[in-house]
PDB file of N, CA and C in Angstrom:
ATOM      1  N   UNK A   1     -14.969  15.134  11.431  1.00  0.00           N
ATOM      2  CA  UNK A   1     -14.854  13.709  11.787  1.00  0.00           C
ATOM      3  C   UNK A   1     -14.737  12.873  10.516  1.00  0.00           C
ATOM      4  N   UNK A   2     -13.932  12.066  10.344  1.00  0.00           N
ATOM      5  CA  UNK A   2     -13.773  11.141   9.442  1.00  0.00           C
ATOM      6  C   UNK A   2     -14.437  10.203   9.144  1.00  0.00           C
ATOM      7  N   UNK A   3     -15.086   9.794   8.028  1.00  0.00           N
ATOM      8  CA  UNK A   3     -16.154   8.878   8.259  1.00  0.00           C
ATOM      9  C   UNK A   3     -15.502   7.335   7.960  1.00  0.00           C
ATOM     10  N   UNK A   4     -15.082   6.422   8.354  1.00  0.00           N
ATOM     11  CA  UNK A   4     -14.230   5.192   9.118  1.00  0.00           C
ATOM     12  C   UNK A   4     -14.876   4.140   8.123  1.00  0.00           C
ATOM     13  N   UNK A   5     -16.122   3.980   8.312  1.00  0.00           N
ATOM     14  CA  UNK A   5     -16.940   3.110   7.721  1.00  0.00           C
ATOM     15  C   UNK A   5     -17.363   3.231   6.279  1.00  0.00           C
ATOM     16  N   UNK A   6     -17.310   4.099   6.022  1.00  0.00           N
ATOM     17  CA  UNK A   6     -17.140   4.160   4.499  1.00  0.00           C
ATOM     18  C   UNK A   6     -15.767   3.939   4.009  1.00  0.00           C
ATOM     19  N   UNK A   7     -14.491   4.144   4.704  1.00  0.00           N
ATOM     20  CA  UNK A   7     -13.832   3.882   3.826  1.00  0.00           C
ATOM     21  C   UNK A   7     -13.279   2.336   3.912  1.00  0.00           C
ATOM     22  N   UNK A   8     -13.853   1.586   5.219  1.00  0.00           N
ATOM     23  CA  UNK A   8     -13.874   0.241   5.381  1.00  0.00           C
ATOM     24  C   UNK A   8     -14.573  -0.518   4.153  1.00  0.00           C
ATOM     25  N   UNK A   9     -15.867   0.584   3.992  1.00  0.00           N
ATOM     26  CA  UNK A   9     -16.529  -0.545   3.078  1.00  0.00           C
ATOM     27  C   UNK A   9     -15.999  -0.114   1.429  1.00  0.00           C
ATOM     28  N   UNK A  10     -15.417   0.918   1.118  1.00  0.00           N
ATOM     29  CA  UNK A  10     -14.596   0.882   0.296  1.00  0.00           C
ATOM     30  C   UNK A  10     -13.116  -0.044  -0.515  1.00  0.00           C
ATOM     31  N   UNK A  11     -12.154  -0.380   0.891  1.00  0.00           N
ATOM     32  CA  UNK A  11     -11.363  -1.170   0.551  1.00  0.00           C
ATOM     33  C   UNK A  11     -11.921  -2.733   1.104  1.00  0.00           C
ATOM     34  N   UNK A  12     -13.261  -3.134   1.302  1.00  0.00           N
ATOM     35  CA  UNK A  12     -13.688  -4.267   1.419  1.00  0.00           C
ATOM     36  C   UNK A  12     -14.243  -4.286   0.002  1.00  0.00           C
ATOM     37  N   UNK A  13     -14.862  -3.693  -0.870  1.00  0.00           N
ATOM     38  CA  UNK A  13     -15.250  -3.914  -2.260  1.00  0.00           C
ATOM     39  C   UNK A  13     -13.922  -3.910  -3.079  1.00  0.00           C
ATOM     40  N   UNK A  14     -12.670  -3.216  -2.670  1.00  0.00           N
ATOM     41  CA  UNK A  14     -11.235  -2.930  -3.496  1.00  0.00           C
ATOM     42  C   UNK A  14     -10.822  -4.601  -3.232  1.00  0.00           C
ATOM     43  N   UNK A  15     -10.830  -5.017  -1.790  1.00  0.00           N
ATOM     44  CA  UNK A  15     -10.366  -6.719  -2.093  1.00  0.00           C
ATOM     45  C   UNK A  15     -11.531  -7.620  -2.774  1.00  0.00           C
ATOM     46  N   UNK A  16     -12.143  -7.157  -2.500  1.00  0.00           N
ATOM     47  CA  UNK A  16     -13.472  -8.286  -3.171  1.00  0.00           C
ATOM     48  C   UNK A  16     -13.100  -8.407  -5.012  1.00  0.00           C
ATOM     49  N   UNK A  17     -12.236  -7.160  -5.460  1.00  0.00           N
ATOM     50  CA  UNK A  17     -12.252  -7.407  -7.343  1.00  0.00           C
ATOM     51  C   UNK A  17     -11.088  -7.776  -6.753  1.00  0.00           C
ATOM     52  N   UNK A  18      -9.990  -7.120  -6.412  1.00  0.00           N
ATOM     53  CA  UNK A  18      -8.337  -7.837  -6.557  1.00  0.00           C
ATOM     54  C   UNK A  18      -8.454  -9.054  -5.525  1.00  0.00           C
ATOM     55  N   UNK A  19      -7.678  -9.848  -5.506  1.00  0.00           N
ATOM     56  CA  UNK A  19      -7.373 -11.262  -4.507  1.00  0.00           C
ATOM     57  C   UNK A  19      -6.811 -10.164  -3.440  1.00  0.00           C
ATOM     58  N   UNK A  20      -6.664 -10.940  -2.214  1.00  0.00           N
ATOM     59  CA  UNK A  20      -6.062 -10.356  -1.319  1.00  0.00           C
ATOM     60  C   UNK A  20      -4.461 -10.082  -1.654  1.00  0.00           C
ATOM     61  N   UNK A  21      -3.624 -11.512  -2.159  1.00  0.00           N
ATOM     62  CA  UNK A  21      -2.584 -11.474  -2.655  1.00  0.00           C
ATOM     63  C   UNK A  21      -2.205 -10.750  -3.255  1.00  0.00           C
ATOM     64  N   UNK A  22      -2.392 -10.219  -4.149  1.00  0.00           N
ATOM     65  CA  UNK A  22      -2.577  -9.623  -5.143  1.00  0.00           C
ATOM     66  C   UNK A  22      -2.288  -7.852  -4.717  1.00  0.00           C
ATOM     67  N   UNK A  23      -3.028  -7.446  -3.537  1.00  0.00           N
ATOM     68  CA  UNK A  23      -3.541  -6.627  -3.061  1.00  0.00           C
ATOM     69  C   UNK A  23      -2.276  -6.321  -2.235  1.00  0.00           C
ATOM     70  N   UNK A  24      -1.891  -7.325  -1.344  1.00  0.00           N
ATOM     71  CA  UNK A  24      -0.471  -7.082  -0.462  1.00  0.00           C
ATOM     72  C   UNK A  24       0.820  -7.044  -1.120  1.00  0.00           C
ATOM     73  N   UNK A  25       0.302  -8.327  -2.384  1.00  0.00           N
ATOM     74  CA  UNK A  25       2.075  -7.762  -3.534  1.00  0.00           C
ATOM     75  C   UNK A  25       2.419  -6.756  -3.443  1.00  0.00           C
ATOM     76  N   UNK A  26       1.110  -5.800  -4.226  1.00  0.00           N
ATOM     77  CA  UNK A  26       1.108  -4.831  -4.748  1.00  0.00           C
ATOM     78  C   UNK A  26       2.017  -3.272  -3.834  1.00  0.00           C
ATOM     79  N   UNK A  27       1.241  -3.515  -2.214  1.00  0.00           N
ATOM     80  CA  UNK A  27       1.552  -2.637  -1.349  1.00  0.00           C
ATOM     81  C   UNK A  27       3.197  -3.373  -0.924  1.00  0.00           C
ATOM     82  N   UNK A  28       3.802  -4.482  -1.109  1.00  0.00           N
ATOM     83  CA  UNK A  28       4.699  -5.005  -0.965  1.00  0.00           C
ATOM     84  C   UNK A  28       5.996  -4.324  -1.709  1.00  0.00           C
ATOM     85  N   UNK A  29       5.485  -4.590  -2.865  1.00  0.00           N
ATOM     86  CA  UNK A  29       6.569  -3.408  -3.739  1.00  0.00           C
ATOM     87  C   UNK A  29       6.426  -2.142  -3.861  1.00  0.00           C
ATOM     88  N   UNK A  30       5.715  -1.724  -3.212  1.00  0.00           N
ATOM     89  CA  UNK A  30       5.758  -0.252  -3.024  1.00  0.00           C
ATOM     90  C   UNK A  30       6.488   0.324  -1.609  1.00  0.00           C
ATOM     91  N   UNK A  31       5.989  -0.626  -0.785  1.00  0.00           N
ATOM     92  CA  UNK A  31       7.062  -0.251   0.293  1.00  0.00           C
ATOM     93  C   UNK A  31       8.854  -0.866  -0.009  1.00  0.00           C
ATOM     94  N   UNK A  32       9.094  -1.540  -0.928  1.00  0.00           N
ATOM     95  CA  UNK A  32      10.252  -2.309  -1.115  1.00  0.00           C
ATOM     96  C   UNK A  32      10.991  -1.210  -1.828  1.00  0.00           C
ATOM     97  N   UNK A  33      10.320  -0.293  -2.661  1.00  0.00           N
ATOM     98  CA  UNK A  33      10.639   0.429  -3.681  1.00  0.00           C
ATOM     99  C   UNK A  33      11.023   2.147  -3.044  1.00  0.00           C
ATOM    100  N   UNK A  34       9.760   2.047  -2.392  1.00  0.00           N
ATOM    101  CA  UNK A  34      10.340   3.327  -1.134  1.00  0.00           C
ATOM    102  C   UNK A  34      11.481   2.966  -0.221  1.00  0.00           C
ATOM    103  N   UNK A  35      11.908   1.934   0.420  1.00  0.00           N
ATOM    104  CA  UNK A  35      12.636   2.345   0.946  1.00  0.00           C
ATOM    105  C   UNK A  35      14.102   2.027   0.516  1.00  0.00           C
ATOM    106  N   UNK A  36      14.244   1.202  -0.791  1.00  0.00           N
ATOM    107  CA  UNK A  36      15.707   1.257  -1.628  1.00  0.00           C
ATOM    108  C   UNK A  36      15.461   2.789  -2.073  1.00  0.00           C
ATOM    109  N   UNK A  37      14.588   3.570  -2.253  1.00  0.00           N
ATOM    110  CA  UNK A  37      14.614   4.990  -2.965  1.00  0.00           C
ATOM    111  C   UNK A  37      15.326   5.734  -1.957  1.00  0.00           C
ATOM    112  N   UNK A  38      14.689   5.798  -0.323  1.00  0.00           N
ATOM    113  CA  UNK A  38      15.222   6.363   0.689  1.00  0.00           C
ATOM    114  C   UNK A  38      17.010   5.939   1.214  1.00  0.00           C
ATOM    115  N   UNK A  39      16.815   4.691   1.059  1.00  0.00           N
ATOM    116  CA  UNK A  39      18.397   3.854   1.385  1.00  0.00           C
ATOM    117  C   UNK A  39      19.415   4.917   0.518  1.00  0.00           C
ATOM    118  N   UNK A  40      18.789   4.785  -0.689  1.00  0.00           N
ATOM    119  CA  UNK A  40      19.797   5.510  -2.064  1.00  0.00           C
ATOM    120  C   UNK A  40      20.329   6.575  -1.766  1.00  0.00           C
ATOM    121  N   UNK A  41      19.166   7.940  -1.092  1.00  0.00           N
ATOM    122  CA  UNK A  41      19.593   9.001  -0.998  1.00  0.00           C
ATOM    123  C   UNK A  41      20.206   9.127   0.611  1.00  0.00           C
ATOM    124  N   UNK A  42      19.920   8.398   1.534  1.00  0.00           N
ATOM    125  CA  UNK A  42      21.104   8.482   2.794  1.00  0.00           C
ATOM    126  C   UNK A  42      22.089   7.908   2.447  1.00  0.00           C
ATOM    127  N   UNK A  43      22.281   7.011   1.426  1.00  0.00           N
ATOM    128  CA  UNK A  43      23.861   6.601   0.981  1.00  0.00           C
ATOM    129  C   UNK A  43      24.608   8.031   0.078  1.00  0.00           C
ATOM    130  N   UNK A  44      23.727   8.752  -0.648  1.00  0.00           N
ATOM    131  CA  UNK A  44      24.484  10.223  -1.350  1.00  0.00           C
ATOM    132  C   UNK A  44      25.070  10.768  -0.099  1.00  0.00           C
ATOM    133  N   UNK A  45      24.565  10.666   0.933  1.00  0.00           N
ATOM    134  CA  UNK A  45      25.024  12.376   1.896  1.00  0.00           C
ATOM    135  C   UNK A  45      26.544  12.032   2.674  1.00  0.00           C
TER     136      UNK A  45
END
């Protein structure tokens, strides 16, 4: 079983140092970046 609540209270101390903003940029360009990476390689085939 996964323990849920620990890792709640984990990324509740991870926003508490970064801003929230900060926090969604971050996951913002990472999904922006995955999927021009993915776009790239269905445009090779």
């Amino acid at each position: 079983m996964f323990d849920f609540s620990k890792l709640i209270r984990e990324i509740r101390v991870m926003a508490e140092k970064l801003s929230t903003w900060k926090y969604i940029l971050i996951w913002l360009v990472f999904v922006i970046m995955a999927s021009g990476y993915f776009i790239g390689q269905i445009r090779w085939w």
